[in-house]
C-alpha atoms as a PDB file:
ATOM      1  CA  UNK A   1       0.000   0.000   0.000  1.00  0.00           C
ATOM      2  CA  UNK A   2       1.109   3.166  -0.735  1.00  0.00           C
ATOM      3  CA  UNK A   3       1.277   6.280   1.312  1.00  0.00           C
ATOM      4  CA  UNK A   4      -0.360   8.475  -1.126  1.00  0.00           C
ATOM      5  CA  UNK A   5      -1.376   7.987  -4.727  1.00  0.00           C
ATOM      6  CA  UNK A   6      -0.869  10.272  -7.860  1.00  0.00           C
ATOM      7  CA  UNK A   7      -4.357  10.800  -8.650  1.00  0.00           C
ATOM      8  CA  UNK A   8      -4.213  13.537  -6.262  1.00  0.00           C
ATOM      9  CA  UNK A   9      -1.258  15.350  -8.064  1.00  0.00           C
ATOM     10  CA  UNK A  10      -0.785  16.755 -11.393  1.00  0.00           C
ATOM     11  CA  UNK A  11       2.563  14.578 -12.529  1.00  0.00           C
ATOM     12  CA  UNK A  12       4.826  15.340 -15.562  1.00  0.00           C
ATOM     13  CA  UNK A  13       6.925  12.416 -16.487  1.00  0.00           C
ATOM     14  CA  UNK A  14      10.345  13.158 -18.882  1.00  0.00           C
ATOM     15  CA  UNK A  15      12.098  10.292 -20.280  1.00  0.00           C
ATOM     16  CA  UNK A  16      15.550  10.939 -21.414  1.00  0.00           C
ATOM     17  CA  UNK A  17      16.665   9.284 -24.558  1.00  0.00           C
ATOM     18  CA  UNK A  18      18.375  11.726 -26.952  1.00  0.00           C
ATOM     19  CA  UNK A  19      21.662   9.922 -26.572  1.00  0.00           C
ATOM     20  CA  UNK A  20      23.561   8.131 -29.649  1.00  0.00           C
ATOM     21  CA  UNK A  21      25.209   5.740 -27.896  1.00  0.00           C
ATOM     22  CA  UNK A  22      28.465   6.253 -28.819  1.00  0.00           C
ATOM     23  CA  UNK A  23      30.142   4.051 -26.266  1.00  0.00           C
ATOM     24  CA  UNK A  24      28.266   0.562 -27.235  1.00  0.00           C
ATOM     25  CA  UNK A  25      29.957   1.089 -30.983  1.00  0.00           C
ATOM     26  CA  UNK A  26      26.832   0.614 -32.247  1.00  0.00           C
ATOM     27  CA  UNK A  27      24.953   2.469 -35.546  1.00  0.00           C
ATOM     28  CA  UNK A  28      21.408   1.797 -33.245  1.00  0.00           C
ATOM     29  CA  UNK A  29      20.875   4.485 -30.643  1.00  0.00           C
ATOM     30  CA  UNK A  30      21.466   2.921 -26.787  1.00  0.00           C
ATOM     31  CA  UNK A  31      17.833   4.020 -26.450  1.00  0.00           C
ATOM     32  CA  UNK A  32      16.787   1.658 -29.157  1.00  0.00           C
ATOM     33  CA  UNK A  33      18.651  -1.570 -28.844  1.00  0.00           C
ATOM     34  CA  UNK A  34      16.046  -4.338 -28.443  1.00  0.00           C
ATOM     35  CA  UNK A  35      15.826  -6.338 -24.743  1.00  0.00           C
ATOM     36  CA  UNK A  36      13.456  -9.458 -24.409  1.00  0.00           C
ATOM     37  CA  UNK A  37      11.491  -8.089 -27.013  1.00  0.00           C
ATOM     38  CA  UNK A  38      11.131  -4.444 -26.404  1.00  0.00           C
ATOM     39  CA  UNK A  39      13.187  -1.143 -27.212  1.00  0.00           C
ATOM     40  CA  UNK A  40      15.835  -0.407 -23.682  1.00  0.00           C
ATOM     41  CA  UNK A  41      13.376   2.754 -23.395  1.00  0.00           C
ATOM     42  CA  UNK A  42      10.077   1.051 -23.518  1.00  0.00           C
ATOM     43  CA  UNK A  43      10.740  -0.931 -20.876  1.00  0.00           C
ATOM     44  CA  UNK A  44      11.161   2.740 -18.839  1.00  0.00           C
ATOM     45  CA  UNK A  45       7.933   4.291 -20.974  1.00  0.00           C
ATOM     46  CA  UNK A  46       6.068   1.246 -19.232  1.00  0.00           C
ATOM     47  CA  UNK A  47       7.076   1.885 -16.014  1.00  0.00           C
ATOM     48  CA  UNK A  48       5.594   5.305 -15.918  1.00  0.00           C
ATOM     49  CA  UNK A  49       2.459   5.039 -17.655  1.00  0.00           C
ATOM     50  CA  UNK A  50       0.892   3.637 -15.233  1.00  0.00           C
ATOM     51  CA  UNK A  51       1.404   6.256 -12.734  1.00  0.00           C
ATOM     52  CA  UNK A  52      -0.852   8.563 -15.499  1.00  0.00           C
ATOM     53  CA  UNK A  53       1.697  11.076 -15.789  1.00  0.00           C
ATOM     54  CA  UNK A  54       0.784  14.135 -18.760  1.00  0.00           C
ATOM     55  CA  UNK A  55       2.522  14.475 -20.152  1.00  0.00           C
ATOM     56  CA  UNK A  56       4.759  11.706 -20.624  1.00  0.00           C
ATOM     57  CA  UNK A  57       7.366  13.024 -22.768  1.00  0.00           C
ATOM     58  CA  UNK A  58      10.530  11.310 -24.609  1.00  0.00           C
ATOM     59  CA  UNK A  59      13.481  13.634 -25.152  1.00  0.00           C
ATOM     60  CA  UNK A  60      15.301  12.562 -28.708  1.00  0.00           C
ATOM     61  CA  UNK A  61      18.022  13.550 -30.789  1.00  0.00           C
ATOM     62  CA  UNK A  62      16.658  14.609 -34.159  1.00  0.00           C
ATOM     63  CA  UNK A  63      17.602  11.381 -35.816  1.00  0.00           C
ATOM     64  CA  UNK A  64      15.580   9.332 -33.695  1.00  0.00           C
ATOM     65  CA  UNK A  65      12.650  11.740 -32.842  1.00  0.00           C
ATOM     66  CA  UNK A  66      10.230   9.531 -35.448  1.00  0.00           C
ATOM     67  CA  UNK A  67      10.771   6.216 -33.463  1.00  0.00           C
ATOM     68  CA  UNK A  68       8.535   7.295 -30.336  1.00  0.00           C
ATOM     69  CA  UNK A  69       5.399   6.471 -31.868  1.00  0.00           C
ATOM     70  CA  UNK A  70       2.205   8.370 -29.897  1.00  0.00           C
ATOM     71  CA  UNK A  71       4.326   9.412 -27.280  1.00  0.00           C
ATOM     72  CA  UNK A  72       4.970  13.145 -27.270  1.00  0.00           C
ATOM     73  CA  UNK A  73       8.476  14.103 -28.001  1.00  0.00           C
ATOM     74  CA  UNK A  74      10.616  17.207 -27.214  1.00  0.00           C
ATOM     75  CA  UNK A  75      13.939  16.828 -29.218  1.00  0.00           C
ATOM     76  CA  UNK A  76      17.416  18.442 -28.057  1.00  0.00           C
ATOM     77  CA  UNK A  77      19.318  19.028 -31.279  1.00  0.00           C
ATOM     78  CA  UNK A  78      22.437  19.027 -29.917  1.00  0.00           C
ATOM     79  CA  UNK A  79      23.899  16.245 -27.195  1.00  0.00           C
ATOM     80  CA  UNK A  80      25.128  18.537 -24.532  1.00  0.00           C
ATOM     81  CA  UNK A  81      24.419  16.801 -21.240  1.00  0.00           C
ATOM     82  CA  UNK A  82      21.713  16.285 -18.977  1.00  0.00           C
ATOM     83  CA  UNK A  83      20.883  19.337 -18.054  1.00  0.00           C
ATOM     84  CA  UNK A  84      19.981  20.709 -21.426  1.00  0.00           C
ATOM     85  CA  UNK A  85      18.342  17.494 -22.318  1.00  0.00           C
ATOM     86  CA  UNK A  86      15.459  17.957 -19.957  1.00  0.00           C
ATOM     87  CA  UNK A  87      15.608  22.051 -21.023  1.00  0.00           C
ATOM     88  CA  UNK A  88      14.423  20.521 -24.235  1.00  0.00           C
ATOM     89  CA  UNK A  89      11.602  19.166 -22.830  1.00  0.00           C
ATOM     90  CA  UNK A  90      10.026  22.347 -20.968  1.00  0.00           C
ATOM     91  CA  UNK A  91       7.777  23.879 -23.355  1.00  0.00           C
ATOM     92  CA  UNK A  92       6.563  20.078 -23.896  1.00  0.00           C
ATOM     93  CA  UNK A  93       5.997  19.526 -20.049  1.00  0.00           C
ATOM     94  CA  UNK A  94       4.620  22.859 -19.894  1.00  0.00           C
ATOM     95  CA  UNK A  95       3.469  24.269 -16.080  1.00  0.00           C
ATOM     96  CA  UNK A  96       0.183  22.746 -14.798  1.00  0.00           C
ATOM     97  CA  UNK A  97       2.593  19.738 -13.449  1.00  0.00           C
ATOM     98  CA  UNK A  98       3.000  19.874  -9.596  1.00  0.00           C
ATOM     99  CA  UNK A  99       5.530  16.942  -9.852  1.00  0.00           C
ATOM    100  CA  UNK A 100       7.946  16.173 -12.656  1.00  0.00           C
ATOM    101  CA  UNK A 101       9.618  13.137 -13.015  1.00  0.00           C
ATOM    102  CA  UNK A 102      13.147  12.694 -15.092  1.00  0.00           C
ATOM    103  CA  UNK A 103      14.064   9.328 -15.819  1.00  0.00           C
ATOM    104  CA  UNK A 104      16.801   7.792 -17.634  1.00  0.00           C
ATOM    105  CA  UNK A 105      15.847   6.001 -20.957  1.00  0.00           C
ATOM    106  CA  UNK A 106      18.698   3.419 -20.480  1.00  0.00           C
ATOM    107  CA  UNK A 107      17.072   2.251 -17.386  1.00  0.00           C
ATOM    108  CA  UNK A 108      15.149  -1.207 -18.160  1.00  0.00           C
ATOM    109  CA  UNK A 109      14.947  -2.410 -14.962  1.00  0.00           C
ATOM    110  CA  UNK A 110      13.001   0.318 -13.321  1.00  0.00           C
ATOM    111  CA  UNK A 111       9.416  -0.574 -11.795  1.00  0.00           C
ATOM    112  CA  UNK A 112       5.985   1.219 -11.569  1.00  0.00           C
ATOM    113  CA  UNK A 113       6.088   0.119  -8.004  1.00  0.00           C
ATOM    114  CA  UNK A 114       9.733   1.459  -7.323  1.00  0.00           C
ATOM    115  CA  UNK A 115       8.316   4.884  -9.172  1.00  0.00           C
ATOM    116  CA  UNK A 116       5.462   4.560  -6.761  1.00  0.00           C
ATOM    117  CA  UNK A 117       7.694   3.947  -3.658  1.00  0.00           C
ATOM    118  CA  UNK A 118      10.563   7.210  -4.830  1.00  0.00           C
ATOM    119  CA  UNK A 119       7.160   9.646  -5.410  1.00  0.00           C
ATOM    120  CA  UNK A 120       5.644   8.230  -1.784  1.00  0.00           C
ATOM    121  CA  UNK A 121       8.948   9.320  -0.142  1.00  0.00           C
ATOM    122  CA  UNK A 122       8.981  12.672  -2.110  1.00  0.00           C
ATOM    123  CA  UNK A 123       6.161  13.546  -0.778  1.00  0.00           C
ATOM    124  CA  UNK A 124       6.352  12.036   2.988  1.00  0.00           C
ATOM    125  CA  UNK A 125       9.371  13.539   2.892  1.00  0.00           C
ATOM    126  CA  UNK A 126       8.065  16.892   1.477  1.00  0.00           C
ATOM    127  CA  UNK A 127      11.318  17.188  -0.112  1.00  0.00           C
ATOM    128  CA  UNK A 128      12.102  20.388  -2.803  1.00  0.00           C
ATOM    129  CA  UNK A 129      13.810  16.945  -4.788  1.00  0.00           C
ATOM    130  CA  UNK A 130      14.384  13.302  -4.860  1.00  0.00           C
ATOM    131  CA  UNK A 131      17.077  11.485  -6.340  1.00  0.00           C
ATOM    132  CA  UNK A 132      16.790   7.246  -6.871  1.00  0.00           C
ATOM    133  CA  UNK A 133      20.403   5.355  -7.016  1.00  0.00           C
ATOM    134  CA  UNK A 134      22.101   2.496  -5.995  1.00  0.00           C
ATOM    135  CA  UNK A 135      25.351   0.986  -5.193  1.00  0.00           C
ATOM    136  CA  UNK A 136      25.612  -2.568  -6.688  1.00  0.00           C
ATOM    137  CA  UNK A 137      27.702  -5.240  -4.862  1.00  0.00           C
ATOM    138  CA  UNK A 138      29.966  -6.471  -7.800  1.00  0.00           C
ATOM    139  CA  UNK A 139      30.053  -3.171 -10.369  1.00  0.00           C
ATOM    140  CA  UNK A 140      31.670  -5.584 -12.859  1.00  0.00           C
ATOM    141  CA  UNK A 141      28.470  -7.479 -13.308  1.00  0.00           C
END
């Protein structure tokens, strides 16, 4: 059970995927390499529709802003770091939000309920911001 649920909140959700990649030496976008049957960032896309956020918005580099289907995306024409990336998406996310969430497209694993559990801490915590990481045992793995 959760301590509060987002039907009571106006939530924004931005899903960062504008990067090319560069590092898996691949012609494919990170973003768009296929896992178990899905794209890496519609595994993430699915973990946040469910929490009903609009808009739900996918921030692209112009040569993959076509690949996002219905989803609404805000496109950063030039790769210059996170910050800028969700500055893309502002006009797209626009102001009625009282929450936004920023997630990384390159994150398969993530959960609804995990989502569910950082936004229940936000909020119990009435924190100005909330930041989700982890230390793994073995970083090698």
């Amino acid at each position: 059970m959760t301590d509060s649920t987002l039907a009571d909140s106006t939530l924004a959700a931005v899903v960062m995927a504008g990067g090319l990649g560069t590092r898996m030496r691949s012609a494919v976008p990170k973003h768009l390499h296929p896992i178990l049957g899905r794209r890496m960032v519609d595994w993430v896309l699915e973990a946040a529709r469910p929490l009903g956020p609009a808009p739900l918005v996918v921030i692209a580099s112009p040569e993959s802003r076509d690949a996002f289907g219905d989803v609404q995306v805000a496109v950063q024409e030039r790769a210059l770091g996170t910050g800028d990336a969700v500055r893309s998406a502002r006009e797209a996310v626009g102001s009625d939000a009282e929450y936004i969430v920023v997630l990384s497209g390159d994150t398969p694993l993530l959960t609804t309920e995990l989502l569910q559990e950082l936004f229940d801490a936000h909020r119990r915590e009435q924190a100005a911001a909330t930041v989700l990481s982890f230390v793994h045992d073995d970083p090698r793995s």
